[in-house]
N, C-alpha and C. Protein backbone atom coordinates (compact mmCIF):
# COMPACT_ATOMS: atom_id res chain seq x y z
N UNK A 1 8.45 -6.75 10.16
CA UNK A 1 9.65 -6.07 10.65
C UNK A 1 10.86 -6.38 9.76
N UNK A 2 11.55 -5.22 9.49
CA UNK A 2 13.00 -5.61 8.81
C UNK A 2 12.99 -5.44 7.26
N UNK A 3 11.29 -5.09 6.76
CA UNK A 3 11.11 -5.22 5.29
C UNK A 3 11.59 -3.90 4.23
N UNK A 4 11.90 -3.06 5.22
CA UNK A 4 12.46 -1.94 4.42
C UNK A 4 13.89 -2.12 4.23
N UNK A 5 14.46 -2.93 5.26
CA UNK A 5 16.08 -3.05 5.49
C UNK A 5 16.31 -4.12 3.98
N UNK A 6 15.36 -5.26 4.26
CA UNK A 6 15.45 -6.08 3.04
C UNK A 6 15.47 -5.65 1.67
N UNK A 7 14.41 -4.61 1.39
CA UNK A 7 14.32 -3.98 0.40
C UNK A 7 15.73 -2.63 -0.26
N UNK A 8 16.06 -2.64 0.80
CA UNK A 8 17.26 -1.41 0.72
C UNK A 8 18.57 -2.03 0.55
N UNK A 9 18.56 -3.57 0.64
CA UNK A 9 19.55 -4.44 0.49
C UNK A 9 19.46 -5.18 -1.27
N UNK A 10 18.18 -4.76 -1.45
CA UNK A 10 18.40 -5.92 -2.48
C UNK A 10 17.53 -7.00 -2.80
N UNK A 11 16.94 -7.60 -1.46
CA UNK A 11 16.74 -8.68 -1.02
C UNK A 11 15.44 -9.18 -1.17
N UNK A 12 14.50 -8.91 -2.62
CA UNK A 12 13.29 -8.96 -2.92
C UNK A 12 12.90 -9.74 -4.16
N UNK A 13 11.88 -10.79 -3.99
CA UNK A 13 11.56 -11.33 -5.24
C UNK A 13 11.13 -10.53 -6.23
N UNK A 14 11.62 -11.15 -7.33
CA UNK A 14 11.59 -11.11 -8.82
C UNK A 14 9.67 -10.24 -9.31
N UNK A 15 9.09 -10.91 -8.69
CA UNK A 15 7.48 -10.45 -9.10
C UNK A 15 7.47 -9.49 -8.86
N UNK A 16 8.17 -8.23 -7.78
CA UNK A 16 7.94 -6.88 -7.82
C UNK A 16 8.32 -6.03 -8.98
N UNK A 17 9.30 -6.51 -9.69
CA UNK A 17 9.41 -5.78 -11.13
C UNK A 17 8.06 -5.83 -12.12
N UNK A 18 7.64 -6.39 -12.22
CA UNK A 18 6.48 -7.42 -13.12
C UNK A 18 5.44 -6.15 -12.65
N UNK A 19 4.80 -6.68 -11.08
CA UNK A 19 3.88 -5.96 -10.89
C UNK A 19 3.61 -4.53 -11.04
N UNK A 20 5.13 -3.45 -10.92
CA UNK A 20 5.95 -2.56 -11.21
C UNK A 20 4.88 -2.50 -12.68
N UNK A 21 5.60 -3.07 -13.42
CA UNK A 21 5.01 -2.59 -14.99
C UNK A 21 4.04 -2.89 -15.22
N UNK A 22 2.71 -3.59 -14.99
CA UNK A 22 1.60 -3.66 -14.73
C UNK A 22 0.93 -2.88 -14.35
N UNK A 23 1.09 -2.51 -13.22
CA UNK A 23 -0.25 -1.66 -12.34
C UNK A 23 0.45 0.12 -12.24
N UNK A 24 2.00 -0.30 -12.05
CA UNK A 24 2.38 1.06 -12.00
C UNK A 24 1.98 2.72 -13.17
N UNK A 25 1.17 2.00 -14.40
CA UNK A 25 0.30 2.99 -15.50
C UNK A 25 -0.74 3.43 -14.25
N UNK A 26 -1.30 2.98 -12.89
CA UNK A 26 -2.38 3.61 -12.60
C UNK A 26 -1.75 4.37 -11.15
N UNK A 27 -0.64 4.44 -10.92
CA UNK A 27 -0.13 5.01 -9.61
C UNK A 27 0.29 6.54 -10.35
N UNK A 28 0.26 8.01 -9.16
CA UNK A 28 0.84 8.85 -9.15
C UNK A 28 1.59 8.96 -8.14
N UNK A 29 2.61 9.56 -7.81
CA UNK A 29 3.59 10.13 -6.88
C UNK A 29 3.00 11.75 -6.86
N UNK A 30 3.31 12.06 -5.32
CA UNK A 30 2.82 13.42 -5.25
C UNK A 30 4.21 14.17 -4.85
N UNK A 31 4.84 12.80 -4.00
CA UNK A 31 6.47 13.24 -3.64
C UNK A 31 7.00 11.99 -4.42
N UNK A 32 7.96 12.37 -4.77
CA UNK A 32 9.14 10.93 -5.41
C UNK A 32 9.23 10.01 -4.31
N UNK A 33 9.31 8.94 -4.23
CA UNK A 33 9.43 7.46 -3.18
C UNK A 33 10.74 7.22 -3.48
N UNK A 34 11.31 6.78 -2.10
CA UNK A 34 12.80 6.09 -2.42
C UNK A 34 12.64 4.84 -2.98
N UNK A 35 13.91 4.32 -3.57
CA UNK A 35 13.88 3.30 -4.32
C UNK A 35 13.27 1.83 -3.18
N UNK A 36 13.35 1.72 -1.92
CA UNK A 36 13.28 0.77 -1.55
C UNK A 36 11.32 0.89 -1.12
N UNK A 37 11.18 2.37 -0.72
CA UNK A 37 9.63 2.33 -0.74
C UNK A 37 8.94 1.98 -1.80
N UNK A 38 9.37 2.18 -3.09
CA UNK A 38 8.75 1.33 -4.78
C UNK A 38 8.88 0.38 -4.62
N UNK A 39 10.32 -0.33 -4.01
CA UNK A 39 10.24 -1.94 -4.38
C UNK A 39 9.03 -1.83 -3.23
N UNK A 40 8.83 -1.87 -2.47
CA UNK A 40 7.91 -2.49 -0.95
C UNK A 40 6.65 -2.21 -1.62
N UNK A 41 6.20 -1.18 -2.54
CA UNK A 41 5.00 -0.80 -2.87
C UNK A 41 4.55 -1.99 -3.59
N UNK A 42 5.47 -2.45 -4.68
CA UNK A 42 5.15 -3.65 -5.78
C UNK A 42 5.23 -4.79 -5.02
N UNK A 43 5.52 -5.49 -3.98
CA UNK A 43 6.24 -6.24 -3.51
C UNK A 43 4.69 -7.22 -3.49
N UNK A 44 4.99 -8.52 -3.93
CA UNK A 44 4.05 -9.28 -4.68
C UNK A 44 3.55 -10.08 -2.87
N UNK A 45 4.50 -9.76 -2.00
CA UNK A 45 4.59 -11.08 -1.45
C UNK A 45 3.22 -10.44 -0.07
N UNK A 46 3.02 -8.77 -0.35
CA UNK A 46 2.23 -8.15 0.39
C UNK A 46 0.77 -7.97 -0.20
N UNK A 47 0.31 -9.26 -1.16
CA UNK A 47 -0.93 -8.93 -1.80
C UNK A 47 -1.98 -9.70 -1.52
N UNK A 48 -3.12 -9.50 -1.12
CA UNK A 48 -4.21 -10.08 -0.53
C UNK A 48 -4.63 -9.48 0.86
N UNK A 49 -5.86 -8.59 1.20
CA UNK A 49 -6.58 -8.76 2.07
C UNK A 49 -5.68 -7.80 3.21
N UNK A 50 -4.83 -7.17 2.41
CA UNK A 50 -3.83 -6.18 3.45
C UNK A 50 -4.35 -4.68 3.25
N UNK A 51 -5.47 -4.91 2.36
CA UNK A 51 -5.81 -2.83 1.14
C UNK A 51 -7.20 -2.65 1.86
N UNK A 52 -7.83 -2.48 2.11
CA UNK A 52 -9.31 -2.51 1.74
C UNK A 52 -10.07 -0.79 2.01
N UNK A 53 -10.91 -0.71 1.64
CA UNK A 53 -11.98 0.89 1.72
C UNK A 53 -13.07 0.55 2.41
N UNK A 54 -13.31 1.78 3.46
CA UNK A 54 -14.33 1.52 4.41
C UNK A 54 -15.09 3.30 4.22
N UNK A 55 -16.24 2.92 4.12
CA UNK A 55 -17.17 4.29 3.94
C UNK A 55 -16.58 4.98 5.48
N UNK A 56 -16.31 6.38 5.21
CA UNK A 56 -15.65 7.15 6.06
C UNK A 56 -16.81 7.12 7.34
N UNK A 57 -18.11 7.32 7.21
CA UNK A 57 -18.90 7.16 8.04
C UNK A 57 -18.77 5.57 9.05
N UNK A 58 -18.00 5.03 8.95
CA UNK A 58 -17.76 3.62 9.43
C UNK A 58 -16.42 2.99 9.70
N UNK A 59 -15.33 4.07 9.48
CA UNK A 59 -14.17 3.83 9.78
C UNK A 59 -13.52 3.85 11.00
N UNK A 60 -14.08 5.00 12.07
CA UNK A 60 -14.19 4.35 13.59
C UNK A 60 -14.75 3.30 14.35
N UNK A 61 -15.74 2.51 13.55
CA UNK A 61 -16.05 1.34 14.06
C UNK A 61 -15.42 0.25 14.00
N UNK A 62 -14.59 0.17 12.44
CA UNK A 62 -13.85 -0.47 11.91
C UNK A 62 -12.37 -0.95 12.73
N UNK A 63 -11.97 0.45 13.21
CA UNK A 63 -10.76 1.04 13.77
C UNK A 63 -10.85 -0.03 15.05
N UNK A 64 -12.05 0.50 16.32
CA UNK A 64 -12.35 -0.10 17.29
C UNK A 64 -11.91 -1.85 17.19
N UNK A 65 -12.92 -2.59 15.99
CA UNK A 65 -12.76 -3.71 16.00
C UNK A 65 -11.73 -4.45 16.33
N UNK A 66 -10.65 -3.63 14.89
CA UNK A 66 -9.15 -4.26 14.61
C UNK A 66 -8.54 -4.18 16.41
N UNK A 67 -8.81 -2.84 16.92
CA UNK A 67 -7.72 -2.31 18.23
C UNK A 67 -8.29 -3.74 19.19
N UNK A 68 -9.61 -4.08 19.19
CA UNK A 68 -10.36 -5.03 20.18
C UNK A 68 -9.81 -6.39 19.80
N UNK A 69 -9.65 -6.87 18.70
CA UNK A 69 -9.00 -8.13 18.24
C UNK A 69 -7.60 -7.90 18.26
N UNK A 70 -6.58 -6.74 18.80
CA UNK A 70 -5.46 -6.79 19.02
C UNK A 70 -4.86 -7.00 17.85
N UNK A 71 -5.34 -6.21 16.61
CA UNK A 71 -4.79 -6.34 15.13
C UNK A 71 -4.24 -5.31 14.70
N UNK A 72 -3.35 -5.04 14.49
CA UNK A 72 -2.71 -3.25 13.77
C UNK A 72 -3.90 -3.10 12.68
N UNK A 73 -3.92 -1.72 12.19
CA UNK A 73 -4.85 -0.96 11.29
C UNK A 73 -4.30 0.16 11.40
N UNK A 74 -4.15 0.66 9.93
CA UNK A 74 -3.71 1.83 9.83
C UNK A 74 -4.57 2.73 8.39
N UNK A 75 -4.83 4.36 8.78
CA UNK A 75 -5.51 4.54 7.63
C UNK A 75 -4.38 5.29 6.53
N UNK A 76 -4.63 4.71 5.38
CA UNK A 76 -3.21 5.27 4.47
C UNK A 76 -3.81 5.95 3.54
N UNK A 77 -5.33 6.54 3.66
CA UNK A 77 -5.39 7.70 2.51
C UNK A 77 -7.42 7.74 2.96
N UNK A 78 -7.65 8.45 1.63
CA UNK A 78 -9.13 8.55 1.09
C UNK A 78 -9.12 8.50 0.09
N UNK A 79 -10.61 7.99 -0.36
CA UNK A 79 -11.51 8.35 -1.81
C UNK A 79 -11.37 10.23 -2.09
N UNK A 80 -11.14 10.05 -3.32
CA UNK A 80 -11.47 11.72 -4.09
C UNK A 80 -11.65 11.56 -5.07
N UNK A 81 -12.35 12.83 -5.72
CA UNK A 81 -12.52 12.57 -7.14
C UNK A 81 -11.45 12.70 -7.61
N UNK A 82 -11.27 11.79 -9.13
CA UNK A 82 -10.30 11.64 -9.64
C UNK A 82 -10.33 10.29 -10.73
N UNK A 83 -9.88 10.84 -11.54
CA UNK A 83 -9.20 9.15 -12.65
C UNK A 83 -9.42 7.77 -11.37
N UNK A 84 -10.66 7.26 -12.20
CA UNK A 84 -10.64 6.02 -11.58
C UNK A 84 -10.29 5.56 -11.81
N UNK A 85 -9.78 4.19 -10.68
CA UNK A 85 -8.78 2.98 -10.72
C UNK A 85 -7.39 3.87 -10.57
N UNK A 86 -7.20 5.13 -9.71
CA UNK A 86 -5.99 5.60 -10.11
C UNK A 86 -5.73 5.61 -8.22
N UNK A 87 -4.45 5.00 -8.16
CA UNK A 87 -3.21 5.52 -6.64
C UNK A 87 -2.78 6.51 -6.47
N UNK A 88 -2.96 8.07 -5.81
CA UNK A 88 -2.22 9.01 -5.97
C UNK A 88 -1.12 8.95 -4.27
N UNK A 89 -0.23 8.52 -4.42
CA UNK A 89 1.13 7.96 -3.58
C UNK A 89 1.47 9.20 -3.05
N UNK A 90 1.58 9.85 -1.85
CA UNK A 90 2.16 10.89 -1.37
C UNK A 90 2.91 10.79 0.03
């Protein structure tokens, strides 16, 4: 909570630039992102075990689990063909 406000302030470590120029060669935008949704995208401090891909055939089971352990889950895209190793951000 509050991490977009932080980000729209300013208020973000240094490693999101870094990661920015790193990984950002494999991201597309489909719409332009505001400046504070880029910083939050790079934001170093959100990395580990927060991303993961679940075969679509298994993503309602998945879903169930998280809701049963009282865990948020949210789905933020799919697999398509396309340039692998590539983010298309929309």
């Amino acid at each position: 909570p509050g991490a977009a406000a932080y980000a729209e302030n300013g208020q973000v470590p240094g490693g999101g630039k870094r990661n920015e120029e790193h990984f950002g060669q494999w991201t597309r935008e489909s719409r332009a992102l505001a400046a504070h949704e880029r910083i939050l995208l790079y934001d170093p401090q959100t990395s580990g075990g927060l991303f993961f891909a679940v075969d679509a055939g298994g993503a309602d089971e998945v879903e169930a689990a998280f809701r049963g352990a009282g865990e948020p889950l949210w789905r933020v895209g799919e697999a398509v063909d396309g340039a692998p190793g590539t983010l298309e951000l929309g």
